[in-house]
N, C-alpha and C. Protein backbone atom coordinates (compact mmCIF):
# COMPACT_ATOMS: atom_id res chain seq x y z
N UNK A 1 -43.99 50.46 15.20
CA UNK A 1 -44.47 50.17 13.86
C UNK A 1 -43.58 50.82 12.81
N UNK A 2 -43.43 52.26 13.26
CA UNK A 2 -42.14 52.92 11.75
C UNK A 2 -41.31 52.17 11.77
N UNK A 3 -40.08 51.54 13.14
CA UNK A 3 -38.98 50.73 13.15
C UNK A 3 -39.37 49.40 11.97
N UNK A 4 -40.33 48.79 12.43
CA UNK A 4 -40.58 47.64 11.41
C UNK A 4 -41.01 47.63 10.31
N UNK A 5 -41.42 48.41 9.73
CA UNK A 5 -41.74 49.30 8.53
C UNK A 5 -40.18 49.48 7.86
N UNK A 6 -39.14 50.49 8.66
CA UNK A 6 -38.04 51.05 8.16
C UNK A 6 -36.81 49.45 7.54
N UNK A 7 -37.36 48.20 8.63
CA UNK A 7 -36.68 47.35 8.79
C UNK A 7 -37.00 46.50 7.24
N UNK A 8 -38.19 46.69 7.03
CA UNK A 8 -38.73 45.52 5.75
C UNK A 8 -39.10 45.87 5.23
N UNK A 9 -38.80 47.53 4.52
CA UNK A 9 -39.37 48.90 3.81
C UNK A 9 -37.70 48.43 2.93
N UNK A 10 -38.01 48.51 1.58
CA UNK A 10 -37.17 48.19 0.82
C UNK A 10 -35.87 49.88 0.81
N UNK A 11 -34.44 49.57 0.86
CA UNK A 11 -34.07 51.01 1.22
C UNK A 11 -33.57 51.56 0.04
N UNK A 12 -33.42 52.74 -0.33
CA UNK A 12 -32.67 53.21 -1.14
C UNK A 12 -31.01 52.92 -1.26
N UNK A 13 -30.67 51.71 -2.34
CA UNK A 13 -29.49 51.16 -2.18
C UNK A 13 -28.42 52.04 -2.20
N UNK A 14 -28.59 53.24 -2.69
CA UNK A 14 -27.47 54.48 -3.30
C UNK A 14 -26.98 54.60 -1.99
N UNK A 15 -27.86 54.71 -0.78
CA UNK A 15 -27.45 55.58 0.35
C UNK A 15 -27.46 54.39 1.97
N UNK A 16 -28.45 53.16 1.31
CA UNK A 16 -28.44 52.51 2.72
C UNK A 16 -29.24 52.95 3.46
N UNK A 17 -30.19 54.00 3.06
CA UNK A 17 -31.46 54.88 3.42
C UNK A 17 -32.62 54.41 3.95
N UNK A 18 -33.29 54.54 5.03
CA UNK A 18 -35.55 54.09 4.72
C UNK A 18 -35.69 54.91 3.65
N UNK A 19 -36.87 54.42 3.06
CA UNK A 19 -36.99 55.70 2.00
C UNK A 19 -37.62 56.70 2.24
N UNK A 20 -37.46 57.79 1.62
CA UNK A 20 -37.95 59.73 1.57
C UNK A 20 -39.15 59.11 2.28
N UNK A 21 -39.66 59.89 3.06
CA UNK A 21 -41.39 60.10 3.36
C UNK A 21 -41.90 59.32 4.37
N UNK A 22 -40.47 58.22 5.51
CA UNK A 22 -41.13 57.41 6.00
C UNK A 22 -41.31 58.18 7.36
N UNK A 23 -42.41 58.26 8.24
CA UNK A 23 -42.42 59.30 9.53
C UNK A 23 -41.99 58.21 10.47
N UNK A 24 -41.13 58.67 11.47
CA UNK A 24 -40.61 57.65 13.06
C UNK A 24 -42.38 58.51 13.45
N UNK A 25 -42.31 57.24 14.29
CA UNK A 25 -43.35 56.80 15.13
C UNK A 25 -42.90 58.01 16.88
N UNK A 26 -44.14 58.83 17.36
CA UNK A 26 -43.78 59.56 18.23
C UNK A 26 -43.04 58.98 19.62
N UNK A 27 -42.86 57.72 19.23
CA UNK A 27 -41.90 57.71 21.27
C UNK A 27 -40.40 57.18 20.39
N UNK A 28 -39.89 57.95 19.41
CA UNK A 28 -38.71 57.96 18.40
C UNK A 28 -37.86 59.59 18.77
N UNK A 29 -37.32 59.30 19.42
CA UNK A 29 -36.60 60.73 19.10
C UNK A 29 -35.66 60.85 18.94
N UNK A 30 -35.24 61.92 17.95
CA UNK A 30 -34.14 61.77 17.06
C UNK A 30 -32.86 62.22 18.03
N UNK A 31 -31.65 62.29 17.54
CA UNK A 31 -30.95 62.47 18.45
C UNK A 31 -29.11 62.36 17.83
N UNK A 32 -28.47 63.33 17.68
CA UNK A 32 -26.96 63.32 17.20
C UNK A 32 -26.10 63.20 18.13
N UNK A 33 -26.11 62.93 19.19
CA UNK A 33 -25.30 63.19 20.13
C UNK A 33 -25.06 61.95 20.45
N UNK A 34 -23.44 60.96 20.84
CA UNK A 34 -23.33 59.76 21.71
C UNK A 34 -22.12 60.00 22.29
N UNK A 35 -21.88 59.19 23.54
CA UNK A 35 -20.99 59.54 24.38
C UNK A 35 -19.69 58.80 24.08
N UNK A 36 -18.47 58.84 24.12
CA UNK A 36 -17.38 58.26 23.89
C UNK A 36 -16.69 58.18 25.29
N UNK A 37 -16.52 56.73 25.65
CA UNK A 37 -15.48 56.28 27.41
C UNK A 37 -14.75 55.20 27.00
N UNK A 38 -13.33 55.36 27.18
CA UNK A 38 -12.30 54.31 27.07
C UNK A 38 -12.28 53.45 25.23
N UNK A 39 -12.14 54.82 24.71
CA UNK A 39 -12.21 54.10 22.74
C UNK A 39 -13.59 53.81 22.57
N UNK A 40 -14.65 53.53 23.31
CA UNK A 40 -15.57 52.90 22.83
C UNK A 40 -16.96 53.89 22.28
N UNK A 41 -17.43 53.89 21.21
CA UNK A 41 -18.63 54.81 20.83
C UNK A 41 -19.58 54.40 21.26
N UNK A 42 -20.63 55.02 22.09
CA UNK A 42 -22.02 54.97 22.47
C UNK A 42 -22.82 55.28 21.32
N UNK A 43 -23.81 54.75 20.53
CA UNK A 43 -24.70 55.36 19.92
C UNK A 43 -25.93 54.97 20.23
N UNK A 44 -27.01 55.83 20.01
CA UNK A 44 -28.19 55.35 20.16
C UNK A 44 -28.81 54.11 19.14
N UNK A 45 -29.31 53.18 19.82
CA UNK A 45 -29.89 52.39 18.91
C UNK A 45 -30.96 51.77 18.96
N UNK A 46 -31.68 50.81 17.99
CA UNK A 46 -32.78 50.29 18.32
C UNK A 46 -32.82 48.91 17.77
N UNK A 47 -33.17 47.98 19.02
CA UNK A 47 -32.73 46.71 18.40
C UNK A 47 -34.08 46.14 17.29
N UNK A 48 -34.07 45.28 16.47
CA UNK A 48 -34.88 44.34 15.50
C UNK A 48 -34.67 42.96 15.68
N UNK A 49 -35.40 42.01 16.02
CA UNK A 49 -35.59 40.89 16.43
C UNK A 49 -35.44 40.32 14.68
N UNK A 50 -35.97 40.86 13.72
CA UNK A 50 -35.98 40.87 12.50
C UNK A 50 -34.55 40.73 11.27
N UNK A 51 -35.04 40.25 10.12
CA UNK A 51 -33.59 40.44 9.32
C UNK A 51 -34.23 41.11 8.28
N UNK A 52 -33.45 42.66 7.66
CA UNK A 52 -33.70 43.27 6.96
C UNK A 52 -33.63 42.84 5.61
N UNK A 53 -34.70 43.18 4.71
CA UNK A 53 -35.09 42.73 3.09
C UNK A 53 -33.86 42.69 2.93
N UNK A 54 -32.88 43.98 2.59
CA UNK A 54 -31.79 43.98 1.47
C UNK A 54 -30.68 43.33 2.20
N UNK A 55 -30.81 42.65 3.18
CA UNK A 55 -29.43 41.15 3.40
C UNK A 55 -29.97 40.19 3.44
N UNK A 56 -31.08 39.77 2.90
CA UNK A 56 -31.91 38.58 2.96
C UNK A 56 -30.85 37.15 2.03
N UNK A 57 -29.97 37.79 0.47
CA UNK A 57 -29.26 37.27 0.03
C UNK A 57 -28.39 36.64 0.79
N UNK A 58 -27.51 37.76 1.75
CA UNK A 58 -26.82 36.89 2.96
C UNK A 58 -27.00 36.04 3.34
N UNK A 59 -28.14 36.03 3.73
CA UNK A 59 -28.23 34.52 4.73
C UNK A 59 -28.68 33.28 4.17
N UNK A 60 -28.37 33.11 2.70
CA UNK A 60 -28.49 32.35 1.67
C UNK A 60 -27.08 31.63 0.51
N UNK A 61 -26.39 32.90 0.94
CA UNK A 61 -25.02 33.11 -0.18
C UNK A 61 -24.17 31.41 0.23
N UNK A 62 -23.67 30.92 -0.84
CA UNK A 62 -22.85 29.69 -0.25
C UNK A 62 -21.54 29.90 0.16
N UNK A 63 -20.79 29.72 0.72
CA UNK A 63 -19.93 30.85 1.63
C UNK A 63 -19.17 29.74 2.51
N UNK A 64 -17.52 29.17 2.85
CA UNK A 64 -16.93 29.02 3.43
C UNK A 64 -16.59 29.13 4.64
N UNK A 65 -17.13 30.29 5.20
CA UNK A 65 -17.36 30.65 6.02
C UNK A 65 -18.34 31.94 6.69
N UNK A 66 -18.65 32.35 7.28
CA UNK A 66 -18.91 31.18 8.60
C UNK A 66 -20.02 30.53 8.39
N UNK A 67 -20.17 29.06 9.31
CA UNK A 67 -20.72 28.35 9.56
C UNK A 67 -22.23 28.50 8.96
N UNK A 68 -23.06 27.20 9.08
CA UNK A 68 -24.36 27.86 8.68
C UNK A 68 -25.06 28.01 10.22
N UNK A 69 -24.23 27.34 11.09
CA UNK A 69 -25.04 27.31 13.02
C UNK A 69 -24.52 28.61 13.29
N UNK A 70 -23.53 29.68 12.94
CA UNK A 70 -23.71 31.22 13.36
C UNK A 70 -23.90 31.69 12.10
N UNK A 71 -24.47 31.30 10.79
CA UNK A 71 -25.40 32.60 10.06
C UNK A 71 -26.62 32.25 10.58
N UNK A 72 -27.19 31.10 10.94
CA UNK A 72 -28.38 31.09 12.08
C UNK A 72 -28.54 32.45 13.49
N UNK A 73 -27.32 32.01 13.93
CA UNK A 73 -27.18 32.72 15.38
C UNK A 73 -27.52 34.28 14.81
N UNK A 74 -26.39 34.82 14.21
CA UNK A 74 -26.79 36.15 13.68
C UNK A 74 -27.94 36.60 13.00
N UNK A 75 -28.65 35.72 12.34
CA UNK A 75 -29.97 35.91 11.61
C UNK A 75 -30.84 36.18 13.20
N UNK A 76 -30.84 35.09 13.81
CA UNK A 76 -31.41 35.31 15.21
C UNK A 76 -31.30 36.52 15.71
N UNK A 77 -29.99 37.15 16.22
CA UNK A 77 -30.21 38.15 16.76
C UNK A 77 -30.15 39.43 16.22
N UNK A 78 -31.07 39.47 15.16
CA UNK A 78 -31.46 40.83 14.20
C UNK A 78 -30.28 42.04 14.15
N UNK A 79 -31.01 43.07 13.53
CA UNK A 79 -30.24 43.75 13.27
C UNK A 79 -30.48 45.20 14.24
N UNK A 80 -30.19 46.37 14.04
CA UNK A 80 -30.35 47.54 15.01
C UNK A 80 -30.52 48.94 14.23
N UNK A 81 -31.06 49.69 14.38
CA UNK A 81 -31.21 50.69 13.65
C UNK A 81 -30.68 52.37 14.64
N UNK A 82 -30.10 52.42 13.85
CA UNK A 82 -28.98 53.90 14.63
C UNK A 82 -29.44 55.16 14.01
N UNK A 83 -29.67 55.90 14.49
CA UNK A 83 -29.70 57.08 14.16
C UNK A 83 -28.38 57.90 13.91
N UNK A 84 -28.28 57.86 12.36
CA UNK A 84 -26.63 58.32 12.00
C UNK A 84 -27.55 59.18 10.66
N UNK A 85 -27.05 60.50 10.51
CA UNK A 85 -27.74 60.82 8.76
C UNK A 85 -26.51 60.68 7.98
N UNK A 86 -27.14 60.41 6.92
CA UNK A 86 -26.32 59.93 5.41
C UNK A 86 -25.71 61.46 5.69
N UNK A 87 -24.22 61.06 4.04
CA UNK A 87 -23.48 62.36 4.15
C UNK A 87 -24.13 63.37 2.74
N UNK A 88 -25.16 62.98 2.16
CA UNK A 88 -25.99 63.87 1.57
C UNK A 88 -27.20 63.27 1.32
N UNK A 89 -28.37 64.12 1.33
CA UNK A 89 -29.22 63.95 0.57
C UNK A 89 -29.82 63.23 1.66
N UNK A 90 -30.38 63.56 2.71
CA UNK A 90 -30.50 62.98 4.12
C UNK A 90 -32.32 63.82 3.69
N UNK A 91 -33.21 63.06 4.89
CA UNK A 91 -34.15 63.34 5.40
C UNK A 91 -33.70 63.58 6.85
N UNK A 92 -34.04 64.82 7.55
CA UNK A 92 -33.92 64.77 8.72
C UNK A 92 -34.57 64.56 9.07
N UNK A 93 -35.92 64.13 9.09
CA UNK A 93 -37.18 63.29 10.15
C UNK A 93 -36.97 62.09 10.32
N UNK A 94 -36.28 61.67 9.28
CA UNK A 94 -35.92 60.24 9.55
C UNK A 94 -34.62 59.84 9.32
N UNK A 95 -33.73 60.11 9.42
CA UNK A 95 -32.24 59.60 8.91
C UNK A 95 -31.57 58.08 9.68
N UNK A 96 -32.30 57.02 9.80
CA UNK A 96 -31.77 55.49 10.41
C UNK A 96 -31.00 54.95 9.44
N UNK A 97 -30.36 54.46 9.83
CA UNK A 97 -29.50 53.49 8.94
C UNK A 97 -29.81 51.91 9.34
N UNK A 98 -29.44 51.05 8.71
CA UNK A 98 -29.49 49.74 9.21
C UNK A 98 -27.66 49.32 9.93
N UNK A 99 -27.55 49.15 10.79
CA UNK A 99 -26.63 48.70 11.58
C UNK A 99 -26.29 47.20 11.87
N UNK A 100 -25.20 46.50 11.34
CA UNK A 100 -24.98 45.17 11.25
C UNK A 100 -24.16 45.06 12.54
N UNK A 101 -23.30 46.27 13.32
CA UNK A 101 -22.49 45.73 14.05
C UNK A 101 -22.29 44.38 15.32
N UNK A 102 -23.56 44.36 15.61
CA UNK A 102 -23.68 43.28 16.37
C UNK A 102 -23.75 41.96 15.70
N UNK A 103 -23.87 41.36 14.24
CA UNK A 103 -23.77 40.68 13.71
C UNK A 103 -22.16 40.19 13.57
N UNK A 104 -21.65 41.86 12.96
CA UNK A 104 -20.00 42.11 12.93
C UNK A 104 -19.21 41.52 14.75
N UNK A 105 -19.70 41.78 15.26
CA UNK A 105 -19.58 41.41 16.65
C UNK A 105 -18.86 39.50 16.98
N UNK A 106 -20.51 38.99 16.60
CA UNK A 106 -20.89 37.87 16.28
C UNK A 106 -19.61 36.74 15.51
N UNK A 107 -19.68 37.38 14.29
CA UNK A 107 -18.69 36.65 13.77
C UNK A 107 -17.46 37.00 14.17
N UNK A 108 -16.67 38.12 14.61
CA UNK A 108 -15.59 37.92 15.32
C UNK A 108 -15.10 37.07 16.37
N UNK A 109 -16.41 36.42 17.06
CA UNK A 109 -16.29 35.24 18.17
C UNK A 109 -15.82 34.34 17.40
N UNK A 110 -15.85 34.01 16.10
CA UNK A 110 -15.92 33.05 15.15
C UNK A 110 -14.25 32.53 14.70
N UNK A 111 -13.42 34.53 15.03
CA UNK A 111 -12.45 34.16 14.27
C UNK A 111 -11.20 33.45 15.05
N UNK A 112 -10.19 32.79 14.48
CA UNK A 112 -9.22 32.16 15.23
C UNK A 112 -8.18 33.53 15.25
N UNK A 113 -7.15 33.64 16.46
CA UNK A 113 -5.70 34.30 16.52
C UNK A 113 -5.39 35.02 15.17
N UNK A 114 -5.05 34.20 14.44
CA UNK A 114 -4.12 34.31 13.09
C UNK A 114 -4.90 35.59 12.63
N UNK A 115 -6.20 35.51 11.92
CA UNK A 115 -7.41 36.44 11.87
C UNK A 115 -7.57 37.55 12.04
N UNK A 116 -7.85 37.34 13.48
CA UNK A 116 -7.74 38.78 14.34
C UNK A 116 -6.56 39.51 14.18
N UNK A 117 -5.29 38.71 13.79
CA UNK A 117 -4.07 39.54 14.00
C UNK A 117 -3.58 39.90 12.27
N UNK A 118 -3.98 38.81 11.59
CA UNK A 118 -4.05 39.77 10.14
C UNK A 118 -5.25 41.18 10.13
N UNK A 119 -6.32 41.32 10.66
CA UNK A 119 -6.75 42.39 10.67
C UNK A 119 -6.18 43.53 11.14
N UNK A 120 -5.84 43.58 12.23
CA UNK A 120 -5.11 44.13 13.18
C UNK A 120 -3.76 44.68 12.20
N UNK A 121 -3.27 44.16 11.50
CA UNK A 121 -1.98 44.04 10.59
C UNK A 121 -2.52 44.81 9.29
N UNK A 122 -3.28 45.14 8.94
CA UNK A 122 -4.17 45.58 7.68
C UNK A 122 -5.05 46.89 8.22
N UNK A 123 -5.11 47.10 9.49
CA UNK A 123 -5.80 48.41 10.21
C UNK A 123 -3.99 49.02 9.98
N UNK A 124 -2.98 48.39 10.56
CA UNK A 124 -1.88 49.04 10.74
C UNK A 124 -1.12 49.82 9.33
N UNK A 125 -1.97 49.01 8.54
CA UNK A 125 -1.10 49.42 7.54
C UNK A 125 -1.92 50.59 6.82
N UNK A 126 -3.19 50.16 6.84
CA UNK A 126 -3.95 51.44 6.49
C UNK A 126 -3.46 52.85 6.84
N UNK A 127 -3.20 52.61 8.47
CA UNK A 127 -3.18 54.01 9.28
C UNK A 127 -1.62 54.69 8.71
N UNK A 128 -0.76 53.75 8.32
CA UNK A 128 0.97 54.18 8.25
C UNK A 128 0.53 54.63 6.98
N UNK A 129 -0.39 53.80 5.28
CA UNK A 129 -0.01 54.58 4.29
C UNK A 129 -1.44 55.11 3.58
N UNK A 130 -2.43 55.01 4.15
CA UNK A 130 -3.54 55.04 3.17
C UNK A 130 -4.39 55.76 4.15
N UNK A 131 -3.91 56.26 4.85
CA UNK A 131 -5.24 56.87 6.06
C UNK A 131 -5.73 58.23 5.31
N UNK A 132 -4.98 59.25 4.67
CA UNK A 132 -4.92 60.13 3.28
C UNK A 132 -5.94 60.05 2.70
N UNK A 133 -5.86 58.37 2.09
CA UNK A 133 -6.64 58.08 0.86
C UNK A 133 -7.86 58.74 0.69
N UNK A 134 -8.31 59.18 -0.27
CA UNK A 134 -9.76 59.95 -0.53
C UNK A 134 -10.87 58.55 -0.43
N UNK A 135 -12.16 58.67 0.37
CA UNK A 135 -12.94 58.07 0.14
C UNK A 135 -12.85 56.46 1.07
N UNK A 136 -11.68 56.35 1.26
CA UNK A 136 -11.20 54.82 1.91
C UNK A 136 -10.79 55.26 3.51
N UNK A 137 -11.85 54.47 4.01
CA UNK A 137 -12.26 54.47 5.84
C UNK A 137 -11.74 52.97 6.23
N UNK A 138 -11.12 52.73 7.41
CA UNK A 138 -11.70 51.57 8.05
C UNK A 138 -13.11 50.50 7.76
N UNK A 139 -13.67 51.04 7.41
CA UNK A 139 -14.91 50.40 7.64
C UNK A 139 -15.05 49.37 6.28
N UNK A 140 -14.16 50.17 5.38
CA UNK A 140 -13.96 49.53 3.77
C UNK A 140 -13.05 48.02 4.25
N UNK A 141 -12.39 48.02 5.21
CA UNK A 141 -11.10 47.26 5.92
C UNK A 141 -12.07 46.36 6.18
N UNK A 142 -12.71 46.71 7.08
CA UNK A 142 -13.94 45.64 7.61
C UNK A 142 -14.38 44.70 6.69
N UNK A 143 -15.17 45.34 5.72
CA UNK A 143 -15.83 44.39 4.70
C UNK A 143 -15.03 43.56 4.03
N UNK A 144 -13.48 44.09 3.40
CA UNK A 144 -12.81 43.69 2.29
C UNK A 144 -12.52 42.13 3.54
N UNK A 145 -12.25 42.37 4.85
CA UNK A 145 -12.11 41.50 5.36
C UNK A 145 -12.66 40.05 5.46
N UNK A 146 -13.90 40.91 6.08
CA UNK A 146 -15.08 39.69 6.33
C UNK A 146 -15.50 38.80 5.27
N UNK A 147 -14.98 39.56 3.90
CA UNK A 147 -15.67 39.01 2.51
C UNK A 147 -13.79 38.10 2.39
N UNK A 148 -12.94 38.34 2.25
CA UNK A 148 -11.60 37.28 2.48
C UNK A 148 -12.32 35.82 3.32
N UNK A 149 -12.18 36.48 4.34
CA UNK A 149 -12.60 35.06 5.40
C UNK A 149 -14.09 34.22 4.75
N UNK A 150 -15.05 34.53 4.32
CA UNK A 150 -15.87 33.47 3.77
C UNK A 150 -15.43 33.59 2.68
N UNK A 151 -14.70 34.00 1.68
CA UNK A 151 -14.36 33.35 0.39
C UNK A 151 -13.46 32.18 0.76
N UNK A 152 -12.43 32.04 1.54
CA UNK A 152 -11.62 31.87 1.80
C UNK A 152 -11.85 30.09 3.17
N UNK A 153 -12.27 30.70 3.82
CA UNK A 153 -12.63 29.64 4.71
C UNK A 153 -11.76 29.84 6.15
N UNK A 154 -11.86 29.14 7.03
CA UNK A 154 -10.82 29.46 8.41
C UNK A 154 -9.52 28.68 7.52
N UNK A 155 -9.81 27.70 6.90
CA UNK A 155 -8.49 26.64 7.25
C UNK A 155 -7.61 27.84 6.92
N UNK A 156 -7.65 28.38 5.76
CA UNK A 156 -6.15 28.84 4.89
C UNK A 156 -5.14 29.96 6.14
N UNK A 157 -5.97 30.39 7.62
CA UNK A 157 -5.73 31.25 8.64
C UNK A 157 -4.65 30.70 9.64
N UNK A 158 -3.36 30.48 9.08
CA UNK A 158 -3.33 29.59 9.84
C UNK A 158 -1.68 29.89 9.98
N UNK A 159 -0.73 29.80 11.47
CA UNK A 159 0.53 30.82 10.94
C UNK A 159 1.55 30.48 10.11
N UNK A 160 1.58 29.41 9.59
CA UNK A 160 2.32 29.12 8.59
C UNK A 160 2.12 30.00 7.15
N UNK A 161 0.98 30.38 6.93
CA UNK A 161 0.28 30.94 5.52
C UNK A 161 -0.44 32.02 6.46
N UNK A 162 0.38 32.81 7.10
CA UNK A 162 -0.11 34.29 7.36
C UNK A 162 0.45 35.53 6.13
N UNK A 163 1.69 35.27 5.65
CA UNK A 163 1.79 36.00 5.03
C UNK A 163 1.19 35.72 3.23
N UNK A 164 0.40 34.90 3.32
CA UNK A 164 -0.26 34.41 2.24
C UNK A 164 -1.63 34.92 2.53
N UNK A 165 -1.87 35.22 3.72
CA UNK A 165 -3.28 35.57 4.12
C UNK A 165 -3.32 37.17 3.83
N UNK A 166 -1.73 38.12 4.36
CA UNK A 166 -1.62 39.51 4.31
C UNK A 166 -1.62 39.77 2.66
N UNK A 167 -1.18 38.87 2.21
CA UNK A 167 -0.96 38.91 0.50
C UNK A 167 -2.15 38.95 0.08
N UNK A 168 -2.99 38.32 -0.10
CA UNK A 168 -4.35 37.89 -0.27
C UNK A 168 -5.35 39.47 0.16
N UNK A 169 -5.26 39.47 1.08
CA UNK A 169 -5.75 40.95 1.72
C UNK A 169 -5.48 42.53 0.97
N UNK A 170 -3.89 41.91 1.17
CA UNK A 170 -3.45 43.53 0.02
C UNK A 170 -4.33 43.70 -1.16
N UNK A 171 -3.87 42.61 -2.20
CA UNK A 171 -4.15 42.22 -3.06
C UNK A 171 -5.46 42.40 -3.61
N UNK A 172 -6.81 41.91 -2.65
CA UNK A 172 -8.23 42.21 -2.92
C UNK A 172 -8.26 43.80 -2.75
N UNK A 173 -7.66 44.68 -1.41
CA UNK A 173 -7.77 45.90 -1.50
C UNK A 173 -7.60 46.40 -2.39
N UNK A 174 -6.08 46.53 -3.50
CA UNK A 174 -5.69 46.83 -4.65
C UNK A 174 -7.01 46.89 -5.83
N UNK A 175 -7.57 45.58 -5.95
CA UNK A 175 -7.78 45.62 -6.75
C UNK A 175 -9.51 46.18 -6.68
N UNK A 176 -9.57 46.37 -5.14
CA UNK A 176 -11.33 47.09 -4.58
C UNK A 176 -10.78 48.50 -5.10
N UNK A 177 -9.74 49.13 -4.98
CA UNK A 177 -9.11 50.56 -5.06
C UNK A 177 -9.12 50.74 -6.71
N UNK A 178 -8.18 49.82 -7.23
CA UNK A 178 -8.68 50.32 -8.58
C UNK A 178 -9.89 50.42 -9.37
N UNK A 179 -10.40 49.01 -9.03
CA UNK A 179 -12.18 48.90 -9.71
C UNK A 179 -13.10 50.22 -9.37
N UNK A 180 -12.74 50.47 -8.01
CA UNK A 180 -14.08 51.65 -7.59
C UNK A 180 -14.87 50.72 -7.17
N UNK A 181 -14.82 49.31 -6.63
CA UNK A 181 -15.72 48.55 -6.19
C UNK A 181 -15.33 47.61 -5.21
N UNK A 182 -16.02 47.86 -4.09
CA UNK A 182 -16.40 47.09 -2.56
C UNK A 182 -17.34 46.88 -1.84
N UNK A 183 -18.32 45.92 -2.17
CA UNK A 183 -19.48 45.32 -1.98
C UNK A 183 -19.61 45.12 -0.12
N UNK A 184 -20.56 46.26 0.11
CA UNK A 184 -20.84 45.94 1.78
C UNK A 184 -20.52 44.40 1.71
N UNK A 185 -20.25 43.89 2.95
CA UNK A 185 -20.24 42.41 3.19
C UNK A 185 -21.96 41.71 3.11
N UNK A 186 -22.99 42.42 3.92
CA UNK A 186 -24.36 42.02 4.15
C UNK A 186 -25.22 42.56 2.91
N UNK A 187 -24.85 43.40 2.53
CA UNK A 187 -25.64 44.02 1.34
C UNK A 187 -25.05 44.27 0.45
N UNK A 188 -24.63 42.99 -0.62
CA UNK A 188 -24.15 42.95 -1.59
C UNK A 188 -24.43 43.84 -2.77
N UNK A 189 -25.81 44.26 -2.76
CA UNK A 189 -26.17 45.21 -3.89
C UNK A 189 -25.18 46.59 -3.44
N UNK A 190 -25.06 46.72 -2.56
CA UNK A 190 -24.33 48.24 -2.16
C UNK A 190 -22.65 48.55 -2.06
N UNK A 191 -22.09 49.05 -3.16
CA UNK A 191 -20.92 49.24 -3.35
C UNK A 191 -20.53 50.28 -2.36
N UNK A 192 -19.60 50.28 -1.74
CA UNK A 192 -18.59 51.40 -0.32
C UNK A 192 -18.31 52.40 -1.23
N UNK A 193 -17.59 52.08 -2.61
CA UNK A 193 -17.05 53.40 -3.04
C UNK A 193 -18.13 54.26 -3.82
């Protein structure tokens, strides 16, 4: 009952939060610890058959991509709730986050070669000049991404116009870096920086 509560309990957008005061339910136990084998992170999680209030816009937005038969699929297979605490201003009785990665998952089945390897090309470049950067993670990479590809559509992915695709990529980063603004991909109300 707290999980579904936490899931369609409107969150504190600042943080991506349940809000202050919500109690986990006693067969919930909290837990910081996950195991790491061969690159891959273990975390604890908890799946939701459900789609959370604040990406409800998502699965509405008119969008190039992807498809509307996998924003179905992903709506289908809900979202997951991890036990990660915010980096301030945390409740420790309850610190869940909402977790899209299996959605993130999802649409990577989606992407063609070209795609995968402009990402891959944009992780690389991060790590050679911007890994430094104050405030700018991978994870900012992710979104600026995923939000390219449905503005954008598959066709423009294509290797003739790869370096129109890396251009395009820089380019939105630049200008996410100067604004101070990068809109999660699923929860548009929530800016990264």
């Amino acid at each position: 009952d707290c999980i579904q509560h936490l899931l369609l309990a409107e969150t504190d957008e600042t943080t991506g939060n349940a809000p202050h005061g919500t109690e986990p339910s006693n067969n919930v136990t909290r837990t910081n610890s996950y195991h790491q084998a061969s690159g891959i992170d273990f975390v604890p999680a908890l799946r939701s058959h459900g789609w959370t209030k604040v990406a409800q816009d998502w699965l509405k937005k008119e969008r190039k991509w992807p498809s509307p038969k996998m924003v179905e699929r992903v709506f289908q297979e809900g979202v997951h709730l991890v036990v990660k605490p915010p980096k301030k201003n945390g409740n420790p009785d309850c610190d869940f986050r909402i977790s899209f990665s299996h959605a993130e998952y999802l649409l990577s089945q989606d992407m063609n070669d070209i795609q995968r390897e402009c990402y891959r090309c944009l992780k690389k470049f991060y790590r050679a000049y911007l890994s430094n950067a104050e405030g700018l993670e991978s994870f900012h990479l992710k979104n600026l991404f995923l939000q390219t590809i449905e503005e954008t559509g598959a066709e423009m992915w294509t290797e003739r116009r790869r370096a129109k695709c890396m251009t395009k990529l820089l380019g939105k980063l630049l200008k996410a870096l100067k604004d101070k603004d990068l809109r999660h991909f699923f929860v548009r109300s929530y800016n990264l920086f």
